[in-house]
N, C-alpha and C. Protein backbone atom coordinates (compact mmCIF):
# COMPACT_ATOMS: atom_id res chain seq x y z
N UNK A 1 -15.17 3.66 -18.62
CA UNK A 1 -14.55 4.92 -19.00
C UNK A 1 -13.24 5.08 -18.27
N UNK A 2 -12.30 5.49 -18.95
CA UNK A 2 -10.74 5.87 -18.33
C UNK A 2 -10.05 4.92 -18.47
N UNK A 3 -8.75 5.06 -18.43
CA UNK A 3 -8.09 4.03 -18.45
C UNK A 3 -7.38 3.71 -17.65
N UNK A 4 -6.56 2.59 -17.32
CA UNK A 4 -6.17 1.62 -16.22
C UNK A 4 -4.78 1.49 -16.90
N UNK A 5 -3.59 0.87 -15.66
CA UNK A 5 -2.44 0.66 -16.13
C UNK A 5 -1.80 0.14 -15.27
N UNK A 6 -1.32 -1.71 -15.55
CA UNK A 6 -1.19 -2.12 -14.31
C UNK A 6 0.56 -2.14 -13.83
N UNK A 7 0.96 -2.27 -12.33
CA UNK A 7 2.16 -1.86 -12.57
C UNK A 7 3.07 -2.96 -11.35
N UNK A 8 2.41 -3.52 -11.12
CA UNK A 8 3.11 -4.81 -10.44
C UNK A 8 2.34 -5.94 -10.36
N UNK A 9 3.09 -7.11 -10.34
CA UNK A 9 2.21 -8.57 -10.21
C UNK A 9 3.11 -9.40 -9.41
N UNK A 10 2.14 -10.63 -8.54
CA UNK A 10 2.87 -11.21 -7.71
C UNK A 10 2.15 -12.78 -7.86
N UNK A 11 2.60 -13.46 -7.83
CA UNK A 11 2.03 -14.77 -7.91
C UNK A 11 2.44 -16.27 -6.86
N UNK A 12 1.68 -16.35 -6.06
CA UNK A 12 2.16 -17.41 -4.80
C UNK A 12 1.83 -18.73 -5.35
N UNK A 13 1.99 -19.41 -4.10
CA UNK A 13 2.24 -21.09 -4.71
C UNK A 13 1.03 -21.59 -4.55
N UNK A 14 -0.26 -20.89 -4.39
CA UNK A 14 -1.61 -21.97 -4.42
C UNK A 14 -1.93 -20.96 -6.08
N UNK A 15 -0.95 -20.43 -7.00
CA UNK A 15 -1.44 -19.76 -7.96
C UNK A 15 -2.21 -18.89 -8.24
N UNK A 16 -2.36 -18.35 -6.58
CA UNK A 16 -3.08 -16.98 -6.99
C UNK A 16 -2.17 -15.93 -7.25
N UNK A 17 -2.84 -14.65 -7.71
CA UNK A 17 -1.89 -13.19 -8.62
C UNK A 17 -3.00 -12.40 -8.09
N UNK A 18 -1.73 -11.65 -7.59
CA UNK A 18 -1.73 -10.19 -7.36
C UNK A 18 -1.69 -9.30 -8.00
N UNK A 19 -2.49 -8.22 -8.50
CA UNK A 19 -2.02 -7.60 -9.72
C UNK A 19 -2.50 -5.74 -8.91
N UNK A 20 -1.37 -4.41 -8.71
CA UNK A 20 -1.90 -3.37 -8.79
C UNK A 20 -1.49 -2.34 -9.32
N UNK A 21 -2.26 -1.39 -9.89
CA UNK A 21 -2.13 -0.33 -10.80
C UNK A 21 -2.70 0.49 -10.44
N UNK A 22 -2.47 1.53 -11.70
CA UNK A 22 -3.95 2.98 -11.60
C UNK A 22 -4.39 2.73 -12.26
N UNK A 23 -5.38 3.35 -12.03
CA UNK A 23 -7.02 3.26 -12.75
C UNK A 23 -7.89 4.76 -12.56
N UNK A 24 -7.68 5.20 -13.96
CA UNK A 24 -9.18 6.43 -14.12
C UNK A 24 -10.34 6.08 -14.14
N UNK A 25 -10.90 5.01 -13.93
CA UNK A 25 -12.23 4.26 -14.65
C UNK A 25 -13.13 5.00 -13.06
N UNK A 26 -14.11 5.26 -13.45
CA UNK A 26 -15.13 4.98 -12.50
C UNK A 26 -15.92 3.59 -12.26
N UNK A 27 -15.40 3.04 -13.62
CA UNK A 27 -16.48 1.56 -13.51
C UNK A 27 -15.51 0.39 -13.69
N UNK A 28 -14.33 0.89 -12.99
CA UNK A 28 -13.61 -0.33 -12.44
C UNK A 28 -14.13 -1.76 -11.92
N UNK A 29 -13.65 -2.59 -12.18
CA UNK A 29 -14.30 -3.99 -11.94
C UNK A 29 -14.29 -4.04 -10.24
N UNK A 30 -15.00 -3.79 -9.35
CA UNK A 30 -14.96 -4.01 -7.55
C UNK A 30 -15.71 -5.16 -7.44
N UNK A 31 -15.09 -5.96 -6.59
CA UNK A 31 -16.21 -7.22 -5.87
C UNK A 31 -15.34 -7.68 -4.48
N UNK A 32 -15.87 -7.62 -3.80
CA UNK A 32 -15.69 -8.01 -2.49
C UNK A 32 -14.41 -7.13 -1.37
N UNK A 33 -14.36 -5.93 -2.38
CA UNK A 33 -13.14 -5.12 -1.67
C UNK A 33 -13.62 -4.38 -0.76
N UNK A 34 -12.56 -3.56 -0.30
CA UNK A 34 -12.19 -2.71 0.47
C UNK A 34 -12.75 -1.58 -0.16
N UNK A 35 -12.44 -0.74 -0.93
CA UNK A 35 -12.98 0.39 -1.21
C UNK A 35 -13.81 0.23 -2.46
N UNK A 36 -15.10 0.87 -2.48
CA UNK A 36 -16.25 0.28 -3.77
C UNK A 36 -15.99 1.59 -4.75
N UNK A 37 -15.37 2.81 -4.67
CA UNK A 37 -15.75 3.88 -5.37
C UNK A 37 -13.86 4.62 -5.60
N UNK A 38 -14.22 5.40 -6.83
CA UNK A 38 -12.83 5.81 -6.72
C UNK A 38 -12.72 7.07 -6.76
N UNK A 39 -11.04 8.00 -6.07
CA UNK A 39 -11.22 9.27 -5.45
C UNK A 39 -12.39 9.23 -4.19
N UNK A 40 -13.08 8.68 -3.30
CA UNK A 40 -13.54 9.21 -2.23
C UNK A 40 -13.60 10.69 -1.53
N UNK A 41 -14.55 10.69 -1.96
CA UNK A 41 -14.27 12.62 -1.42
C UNK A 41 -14.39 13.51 -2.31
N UNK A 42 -14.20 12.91 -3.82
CA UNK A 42 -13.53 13.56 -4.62
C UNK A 42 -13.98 12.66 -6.12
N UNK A 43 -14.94 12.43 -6.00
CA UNK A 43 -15.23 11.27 -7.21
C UNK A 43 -15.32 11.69 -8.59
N UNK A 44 -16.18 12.97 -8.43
CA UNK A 44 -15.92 14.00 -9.76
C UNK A 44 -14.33 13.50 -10.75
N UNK A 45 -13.60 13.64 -9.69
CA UNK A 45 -12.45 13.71 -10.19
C UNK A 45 -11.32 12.70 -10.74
N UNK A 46 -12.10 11.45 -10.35
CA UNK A 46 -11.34 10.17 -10.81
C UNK A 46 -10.95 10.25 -12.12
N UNK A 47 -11.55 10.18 -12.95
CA UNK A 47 -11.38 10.53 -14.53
C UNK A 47 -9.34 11.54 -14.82
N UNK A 48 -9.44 12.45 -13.82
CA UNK A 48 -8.09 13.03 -14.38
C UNK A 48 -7.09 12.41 -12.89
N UNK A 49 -7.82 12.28 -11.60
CA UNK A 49 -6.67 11.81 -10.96
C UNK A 49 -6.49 10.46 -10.05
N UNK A 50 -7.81 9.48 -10.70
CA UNK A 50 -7.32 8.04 -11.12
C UNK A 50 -7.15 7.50 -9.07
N UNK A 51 -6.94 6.19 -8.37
CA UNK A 51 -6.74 5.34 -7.74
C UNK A 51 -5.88 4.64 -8.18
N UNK A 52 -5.15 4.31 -6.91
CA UNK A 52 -4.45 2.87 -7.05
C UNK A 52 -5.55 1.44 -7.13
N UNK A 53 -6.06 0.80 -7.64
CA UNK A 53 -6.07 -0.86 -7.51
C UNK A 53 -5.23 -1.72 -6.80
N UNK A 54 -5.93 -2.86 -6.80
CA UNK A 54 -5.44 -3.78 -6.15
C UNK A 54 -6.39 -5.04 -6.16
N UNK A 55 -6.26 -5.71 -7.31
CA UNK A 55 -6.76 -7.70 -7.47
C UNK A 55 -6.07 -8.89 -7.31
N UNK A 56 -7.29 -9.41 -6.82
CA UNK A 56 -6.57 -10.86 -6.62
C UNK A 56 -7.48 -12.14 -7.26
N UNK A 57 -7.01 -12.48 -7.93
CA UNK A 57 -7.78 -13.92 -9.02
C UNK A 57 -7.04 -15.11 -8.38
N UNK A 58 -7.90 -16.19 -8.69
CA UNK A 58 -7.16 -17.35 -8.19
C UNK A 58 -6.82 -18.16 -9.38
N UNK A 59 -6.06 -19.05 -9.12
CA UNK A 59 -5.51 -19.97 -10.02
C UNK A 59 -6.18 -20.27 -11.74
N UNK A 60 -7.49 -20.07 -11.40
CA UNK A 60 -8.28 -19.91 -12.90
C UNK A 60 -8.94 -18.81 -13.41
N UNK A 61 -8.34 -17.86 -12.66
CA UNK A 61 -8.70 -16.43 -13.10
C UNK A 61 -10.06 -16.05 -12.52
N UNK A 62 -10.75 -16.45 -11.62
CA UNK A 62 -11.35 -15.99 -11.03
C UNK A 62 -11.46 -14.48 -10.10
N UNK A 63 -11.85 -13.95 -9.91
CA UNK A 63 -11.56 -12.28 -9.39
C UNK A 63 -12.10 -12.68 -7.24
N UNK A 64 -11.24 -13.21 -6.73
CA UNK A 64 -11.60 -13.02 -5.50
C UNK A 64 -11.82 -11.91 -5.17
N UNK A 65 -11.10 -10.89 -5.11
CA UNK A 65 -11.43 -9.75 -5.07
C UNK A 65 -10.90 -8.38 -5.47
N UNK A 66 -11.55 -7.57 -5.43
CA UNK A 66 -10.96 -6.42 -6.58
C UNK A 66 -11.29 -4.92 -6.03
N UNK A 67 -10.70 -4.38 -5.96
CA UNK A 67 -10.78 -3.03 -4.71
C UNK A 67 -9.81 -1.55 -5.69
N UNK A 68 -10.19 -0.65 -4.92
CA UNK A 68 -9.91 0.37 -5.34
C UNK A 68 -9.16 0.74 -4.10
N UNK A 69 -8.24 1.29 -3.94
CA UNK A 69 -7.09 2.00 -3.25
C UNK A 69 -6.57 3.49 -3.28
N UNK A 70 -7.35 4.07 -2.37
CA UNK A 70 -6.78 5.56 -2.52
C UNK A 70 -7.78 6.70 -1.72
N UNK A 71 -7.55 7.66 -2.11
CA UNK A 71 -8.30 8.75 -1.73
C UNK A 71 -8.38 9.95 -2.38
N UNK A 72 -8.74 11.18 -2.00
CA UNK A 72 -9.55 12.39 -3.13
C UNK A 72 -8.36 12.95 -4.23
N UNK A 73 -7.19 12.57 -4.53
CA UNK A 73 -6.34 12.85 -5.27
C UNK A 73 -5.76 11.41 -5.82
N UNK A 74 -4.65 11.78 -6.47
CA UNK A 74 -3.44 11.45 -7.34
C UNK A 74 -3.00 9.54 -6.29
N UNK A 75 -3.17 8.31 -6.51
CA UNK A 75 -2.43 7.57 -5.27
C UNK A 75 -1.81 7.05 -6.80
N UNK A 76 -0.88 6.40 -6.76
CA UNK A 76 0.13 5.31 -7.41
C UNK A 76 0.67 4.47 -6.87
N UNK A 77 0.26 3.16 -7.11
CA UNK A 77 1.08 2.11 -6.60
C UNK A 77 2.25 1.69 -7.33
N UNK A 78 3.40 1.42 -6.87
CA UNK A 78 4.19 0.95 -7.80
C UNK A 78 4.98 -0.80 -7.53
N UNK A 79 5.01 -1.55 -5.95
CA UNK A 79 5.04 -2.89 -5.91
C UNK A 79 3.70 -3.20 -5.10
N UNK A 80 4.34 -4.86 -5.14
CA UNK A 80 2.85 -5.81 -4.56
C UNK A 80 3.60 -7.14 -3.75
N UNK A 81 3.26 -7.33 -2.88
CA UNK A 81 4.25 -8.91 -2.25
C UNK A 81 2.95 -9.43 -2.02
N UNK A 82 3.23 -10.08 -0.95
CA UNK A 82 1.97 -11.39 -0.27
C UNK A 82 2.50 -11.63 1.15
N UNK A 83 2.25 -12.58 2.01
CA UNK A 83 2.69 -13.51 3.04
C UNK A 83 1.73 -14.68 3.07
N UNK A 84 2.39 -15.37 3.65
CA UNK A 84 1.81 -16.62 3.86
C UNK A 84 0.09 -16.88 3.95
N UNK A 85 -0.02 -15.80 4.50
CA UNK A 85 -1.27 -15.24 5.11
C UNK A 85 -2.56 -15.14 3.92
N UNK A 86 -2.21 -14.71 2.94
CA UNK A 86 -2.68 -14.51 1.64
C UNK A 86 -3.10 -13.00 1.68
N UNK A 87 -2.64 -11.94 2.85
CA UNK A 87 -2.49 -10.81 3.16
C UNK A 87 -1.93 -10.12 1.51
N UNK A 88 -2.02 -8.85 1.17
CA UNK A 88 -1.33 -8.46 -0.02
C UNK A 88 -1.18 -6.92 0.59
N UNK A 89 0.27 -6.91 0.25
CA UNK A 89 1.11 -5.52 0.25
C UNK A 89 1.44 -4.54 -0.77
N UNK A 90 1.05 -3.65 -0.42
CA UNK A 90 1.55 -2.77 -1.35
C UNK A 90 2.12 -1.32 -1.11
N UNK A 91 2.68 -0.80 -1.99
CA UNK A 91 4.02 0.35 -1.88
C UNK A 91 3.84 1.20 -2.44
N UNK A 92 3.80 2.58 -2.65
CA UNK A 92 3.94 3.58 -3.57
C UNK A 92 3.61 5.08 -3.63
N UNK A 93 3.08 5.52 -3.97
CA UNK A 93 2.91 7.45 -3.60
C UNK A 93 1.37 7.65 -3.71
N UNK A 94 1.57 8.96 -2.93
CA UNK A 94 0.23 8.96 -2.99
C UNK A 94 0.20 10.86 -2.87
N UNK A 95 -0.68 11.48 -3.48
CA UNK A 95 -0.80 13.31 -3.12
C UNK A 95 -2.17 13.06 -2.32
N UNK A 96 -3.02 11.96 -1.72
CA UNK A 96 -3.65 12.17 -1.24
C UNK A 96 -4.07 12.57 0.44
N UNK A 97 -4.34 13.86 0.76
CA UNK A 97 -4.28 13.56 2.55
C UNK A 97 -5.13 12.72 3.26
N UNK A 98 -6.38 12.53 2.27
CA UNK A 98 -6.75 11.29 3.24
C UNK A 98 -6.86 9.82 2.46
N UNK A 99 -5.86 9.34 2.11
CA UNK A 99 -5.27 8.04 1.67
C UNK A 99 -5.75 7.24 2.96
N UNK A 100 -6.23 6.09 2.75
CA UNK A 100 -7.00 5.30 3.81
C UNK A 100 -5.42 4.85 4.68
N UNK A 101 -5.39 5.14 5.68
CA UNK A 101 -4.47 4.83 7.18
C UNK A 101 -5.02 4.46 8.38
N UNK A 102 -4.55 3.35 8.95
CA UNK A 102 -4.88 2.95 10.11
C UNK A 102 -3.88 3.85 11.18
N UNK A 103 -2.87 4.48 11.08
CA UNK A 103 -2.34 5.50 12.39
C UNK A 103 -1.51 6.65 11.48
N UNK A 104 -1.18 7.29 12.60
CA UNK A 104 -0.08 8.37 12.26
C UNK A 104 1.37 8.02 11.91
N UNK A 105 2.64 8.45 11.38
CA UNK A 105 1.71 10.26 10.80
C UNK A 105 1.04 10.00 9.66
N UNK A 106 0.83 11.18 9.26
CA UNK A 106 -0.04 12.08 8.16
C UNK A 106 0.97 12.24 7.84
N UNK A 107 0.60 12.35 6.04
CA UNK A 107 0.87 12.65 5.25
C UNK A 107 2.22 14.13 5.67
N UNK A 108 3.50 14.24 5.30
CA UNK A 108 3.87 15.38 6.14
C UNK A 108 4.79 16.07 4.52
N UNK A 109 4.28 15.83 3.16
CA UNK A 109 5.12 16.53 2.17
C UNK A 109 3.76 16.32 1.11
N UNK A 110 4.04 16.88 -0.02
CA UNK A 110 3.08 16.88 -0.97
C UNK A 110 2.78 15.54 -1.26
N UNK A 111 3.83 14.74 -1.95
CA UNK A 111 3.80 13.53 -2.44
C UNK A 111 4.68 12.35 -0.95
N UNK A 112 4.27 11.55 -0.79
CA UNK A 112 4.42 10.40 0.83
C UNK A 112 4.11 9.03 0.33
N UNK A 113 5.29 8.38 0.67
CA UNK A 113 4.88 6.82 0.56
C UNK A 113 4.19 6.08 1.71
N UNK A 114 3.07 5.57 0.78
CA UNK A 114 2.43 4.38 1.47
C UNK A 114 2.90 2.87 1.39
N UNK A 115 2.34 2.76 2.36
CA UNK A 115 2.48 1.14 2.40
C UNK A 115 1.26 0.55 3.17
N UNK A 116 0.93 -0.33 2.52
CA UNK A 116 -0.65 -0.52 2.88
C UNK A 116 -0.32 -2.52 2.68
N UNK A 117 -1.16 -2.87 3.79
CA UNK A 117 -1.17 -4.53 3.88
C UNK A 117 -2.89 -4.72 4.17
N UNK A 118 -3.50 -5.10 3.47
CA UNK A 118 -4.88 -5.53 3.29
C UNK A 118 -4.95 -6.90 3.60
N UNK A 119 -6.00 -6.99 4.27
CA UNK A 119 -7.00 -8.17 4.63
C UNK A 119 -6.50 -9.38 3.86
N UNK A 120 -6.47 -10.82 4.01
CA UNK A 120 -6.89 -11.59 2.98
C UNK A 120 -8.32 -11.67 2.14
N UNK A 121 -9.27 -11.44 2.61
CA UNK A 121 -10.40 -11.67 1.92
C UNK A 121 -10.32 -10.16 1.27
N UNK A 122 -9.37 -8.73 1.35
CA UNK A 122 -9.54 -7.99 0.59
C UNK A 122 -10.67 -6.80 0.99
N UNK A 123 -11.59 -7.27 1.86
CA UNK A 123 -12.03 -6.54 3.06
C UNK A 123 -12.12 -5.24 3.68
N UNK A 124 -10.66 -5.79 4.03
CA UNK A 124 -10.48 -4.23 5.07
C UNK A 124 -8.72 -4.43 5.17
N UNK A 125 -8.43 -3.04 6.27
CA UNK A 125 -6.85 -2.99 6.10
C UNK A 125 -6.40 -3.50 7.28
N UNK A 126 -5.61 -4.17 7.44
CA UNK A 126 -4.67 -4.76 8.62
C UNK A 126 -4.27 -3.72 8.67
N UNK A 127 -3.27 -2.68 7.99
CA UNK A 127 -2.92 -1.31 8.34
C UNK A 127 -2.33 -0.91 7.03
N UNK A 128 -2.30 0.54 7.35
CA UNK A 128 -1.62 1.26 6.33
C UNK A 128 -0.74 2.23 6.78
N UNK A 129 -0.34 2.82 6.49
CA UNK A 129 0.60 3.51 6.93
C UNK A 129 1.55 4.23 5.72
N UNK A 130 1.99 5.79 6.43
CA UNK A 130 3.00 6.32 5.70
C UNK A 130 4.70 6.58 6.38
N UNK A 131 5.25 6.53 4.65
CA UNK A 131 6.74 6.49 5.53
C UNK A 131 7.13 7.98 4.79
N UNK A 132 8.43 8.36 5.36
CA UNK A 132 9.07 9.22 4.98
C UNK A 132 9.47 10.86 5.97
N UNK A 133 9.88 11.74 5.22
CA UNK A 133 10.17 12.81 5.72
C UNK A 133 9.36 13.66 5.04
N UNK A 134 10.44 15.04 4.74
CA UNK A 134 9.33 16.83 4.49
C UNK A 134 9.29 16.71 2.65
N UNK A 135 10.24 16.13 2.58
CA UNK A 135 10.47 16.38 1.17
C UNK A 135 9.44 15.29 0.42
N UNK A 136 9.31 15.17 -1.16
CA UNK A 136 8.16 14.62 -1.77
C UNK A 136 9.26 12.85 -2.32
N UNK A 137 8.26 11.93 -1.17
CA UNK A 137 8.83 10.50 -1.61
C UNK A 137 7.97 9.70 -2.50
N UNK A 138 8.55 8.39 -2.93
CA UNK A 138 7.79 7.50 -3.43
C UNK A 138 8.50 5.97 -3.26
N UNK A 139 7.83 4.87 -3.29
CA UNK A 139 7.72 3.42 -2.99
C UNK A 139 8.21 2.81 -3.98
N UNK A 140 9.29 2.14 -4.13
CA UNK A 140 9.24 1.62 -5.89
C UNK A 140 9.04 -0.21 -5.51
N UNK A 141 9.32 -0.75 -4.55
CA UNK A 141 9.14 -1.94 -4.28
C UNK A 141 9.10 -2.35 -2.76
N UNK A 142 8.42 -3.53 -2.86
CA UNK A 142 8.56 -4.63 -1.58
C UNK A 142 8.87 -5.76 -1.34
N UNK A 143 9.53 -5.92 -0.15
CA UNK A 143 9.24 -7.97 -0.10
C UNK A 143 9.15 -8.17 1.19
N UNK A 144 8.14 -9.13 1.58
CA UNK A 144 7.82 -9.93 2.49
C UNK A 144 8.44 -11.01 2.93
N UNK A 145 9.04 -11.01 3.90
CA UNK A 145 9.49 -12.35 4.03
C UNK A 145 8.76 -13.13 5.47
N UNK A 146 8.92 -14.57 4.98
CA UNK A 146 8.54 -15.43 6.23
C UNK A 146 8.80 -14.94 7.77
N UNK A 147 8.88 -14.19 8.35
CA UNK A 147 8.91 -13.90 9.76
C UNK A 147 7.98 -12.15 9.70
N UNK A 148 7.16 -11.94 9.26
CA UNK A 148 6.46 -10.86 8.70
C UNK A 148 7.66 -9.78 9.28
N UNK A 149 8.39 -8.92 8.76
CA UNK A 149 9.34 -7.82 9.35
C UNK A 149 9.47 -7.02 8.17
N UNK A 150 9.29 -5.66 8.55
CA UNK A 150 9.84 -4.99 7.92
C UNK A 150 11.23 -3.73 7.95
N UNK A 151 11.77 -3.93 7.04
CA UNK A 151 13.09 -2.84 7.14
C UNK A 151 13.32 -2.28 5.86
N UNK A 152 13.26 -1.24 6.24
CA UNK A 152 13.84 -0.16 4.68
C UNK A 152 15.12 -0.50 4.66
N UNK A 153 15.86 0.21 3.38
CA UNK A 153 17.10 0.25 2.50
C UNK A 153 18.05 1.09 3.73
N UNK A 154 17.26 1.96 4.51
CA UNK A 154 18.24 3.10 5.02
C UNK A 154 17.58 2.75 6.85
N UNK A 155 17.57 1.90 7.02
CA UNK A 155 16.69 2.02 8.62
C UNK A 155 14.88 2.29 8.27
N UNK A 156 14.51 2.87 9.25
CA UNK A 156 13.24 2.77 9.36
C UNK A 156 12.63 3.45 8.57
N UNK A 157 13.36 4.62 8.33
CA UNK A 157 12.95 5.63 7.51
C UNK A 157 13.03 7.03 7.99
N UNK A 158 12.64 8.15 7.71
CA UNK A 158 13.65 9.74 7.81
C UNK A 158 12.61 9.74 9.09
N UNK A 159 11.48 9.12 9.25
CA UNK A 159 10.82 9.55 10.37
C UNK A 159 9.71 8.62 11.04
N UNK A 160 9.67 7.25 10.34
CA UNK A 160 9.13 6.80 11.19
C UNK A 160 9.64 5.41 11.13
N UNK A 161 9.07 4.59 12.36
CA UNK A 161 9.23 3.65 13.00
C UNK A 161 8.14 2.40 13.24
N UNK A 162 8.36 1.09 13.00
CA UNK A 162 7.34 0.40 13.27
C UNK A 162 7.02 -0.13 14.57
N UNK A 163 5.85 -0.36 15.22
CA UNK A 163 6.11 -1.16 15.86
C UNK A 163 5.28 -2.61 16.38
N UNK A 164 4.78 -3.33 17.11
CA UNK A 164 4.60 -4.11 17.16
C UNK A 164 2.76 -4.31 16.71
N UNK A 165 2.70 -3.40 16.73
CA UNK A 165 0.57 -3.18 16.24
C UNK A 165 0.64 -3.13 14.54
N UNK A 166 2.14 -2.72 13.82
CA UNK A 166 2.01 -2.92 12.37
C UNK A 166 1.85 -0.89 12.48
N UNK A 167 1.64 -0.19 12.90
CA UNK A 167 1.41 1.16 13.12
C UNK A 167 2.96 1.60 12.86
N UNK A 168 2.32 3.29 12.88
CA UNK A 168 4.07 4.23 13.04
C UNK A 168 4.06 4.89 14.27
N UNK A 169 4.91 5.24 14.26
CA UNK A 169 5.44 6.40 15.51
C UNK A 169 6.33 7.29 15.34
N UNK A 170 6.71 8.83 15.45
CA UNK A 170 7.98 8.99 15.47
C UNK A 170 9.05 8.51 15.51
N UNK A 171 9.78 8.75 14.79
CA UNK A 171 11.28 8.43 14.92
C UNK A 171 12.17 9.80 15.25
N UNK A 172 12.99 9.95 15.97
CA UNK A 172 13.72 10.90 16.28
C UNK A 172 14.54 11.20 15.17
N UNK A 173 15.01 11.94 14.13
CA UNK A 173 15.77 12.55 13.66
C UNK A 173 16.59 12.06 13.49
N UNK A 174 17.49 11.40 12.76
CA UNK A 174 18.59 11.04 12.92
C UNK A 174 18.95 9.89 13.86
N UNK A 175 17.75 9.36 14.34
CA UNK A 175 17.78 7.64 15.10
C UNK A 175 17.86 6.49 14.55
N UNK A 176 18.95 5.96 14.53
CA UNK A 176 19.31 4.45 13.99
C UNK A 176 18.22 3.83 13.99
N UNK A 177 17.66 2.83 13.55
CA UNK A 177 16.76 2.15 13.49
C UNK A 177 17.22 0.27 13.62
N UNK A 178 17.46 -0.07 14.86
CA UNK A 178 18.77 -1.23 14.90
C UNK A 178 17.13 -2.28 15.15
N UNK A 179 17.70 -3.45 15.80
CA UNK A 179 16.70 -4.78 15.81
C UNK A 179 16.21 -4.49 17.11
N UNK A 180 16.41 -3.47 17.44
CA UNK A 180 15.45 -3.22 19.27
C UNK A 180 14.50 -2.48 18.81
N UNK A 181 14.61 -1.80 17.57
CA UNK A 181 13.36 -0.79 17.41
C UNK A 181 12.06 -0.99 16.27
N UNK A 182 12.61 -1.79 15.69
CA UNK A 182 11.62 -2.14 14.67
C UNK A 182 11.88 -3.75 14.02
N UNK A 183 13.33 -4.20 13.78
CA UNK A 183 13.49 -5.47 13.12
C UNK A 183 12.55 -6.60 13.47
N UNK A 184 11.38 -7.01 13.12
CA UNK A 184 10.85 -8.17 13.55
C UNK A 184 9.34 -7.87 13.41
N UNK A 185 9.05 -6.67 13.83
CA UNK A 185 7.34 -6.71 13.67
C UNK A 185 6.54 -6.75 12.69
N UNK A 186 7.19 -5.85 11.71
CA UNK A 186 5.93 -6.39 10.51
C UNK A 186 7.05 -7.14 9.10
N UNK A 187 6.08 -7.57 8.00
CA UNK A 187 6.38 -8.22 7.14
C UNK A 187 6.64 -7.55 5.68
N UNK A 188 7.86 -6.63 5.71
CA UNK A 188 8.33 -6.27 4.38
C UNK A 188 9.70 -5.85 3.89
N UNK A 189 10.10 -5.41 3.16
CA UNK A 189 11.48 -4.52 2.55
C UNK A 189 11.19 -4.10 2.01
N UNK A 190 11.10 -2.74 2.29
CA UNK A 190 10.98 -1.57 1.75
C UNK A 190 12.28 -0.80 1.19
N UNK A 191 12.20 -0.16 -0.18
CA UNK A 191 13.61 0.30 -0.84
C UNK A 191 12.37 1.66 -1.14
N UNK A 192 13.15 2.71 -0.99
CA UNK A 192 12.64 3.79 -0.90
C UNK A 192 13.97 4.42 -2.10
């Protein structure tokens, strides 16, 4: 029941694909993920305000694993990368306050971009995390590159900062975000 709609794909060199979207379904395809149920908290409600997804098949279409992404509201994913790692990233909005996060901050506007890097086996989260300021953001893409780092389009972002645990922290207001404060620790590009 519900329908699904997928909205990024990624495909590495042992031919596995990445594929994540939303999904209204309650009977979404799950096997070996991270989250088994969709809306958490809030399940009634999947049907009108849907999860992000997030699968990974291997080279012959096999479903390694297949997970649901989100929490008691509205999440949207909109990109997907990888690393070497067979780790999978992903980017995009979310109205939910408790959107699965490994640190602070919280959620601090209606709508807040996530960025979430999951397990290889799909598991559990290496971390998640939100970026942004007061006003209502969203994620439209990522990329990973070989030295896992991440840097937004504009610095770190209106308010936070990475640092070496893959976590956030404040960022001061109006603080540059140069290669002493974040360039190097985690693995993405973020365009906000």
């Amino acid at each position: 029941s519900g329908g699904t709609s997928g909205e990024a794909i990624a495909l590495d060199s042992a031919g596995n694909t990445y594929v994540t979207g939303t999904t209204t379904s309650s009977t979404f395809p799950t096997l070996n993920g991270y989250q088994a149920t969709c809306n958490p908290g809030n399940t009634s409600q999947c049907a009108s305000l849907g999860d992000a997804f997030l699968t990974k098949l291997n080279s012959t279409g096999t479903i390694l694993y297949s997970t649901y992404l989100g929490g008691s509201s509205y999440d949207e994913p909109h990109g997907i990368a990888y690393n070497a790692a067979g780790e999978a990233w992903v980017v995009g909005g979310t109205l939910s306050p408790n959107f699965p996060a490994t640190g602070t901050p919280v959620p601090t506007a209606d709508y807040s971009v996530f960025v979430t890097r999951l397990a290889a086996n799909g598991q559990s989260l290496a971390w998640s995390v939100f970026l942004g300021g007061s006003a209502n953001q969203i994620g439209y893409g990522l990329d990973v590159d070989a030295e896992c780092a991440v840097d937004s389009t504009n610095g770190c972002g209106d308010d936070g900062a990475c640092n070496g645990a893959g976590a956030c922290r404040k960022q001061p207001a109006g603080t540059a975000c140069g290669a002493a404060t974040c360039h190097g620790f985690v693995d993405a590009l973020l365009a906000l």
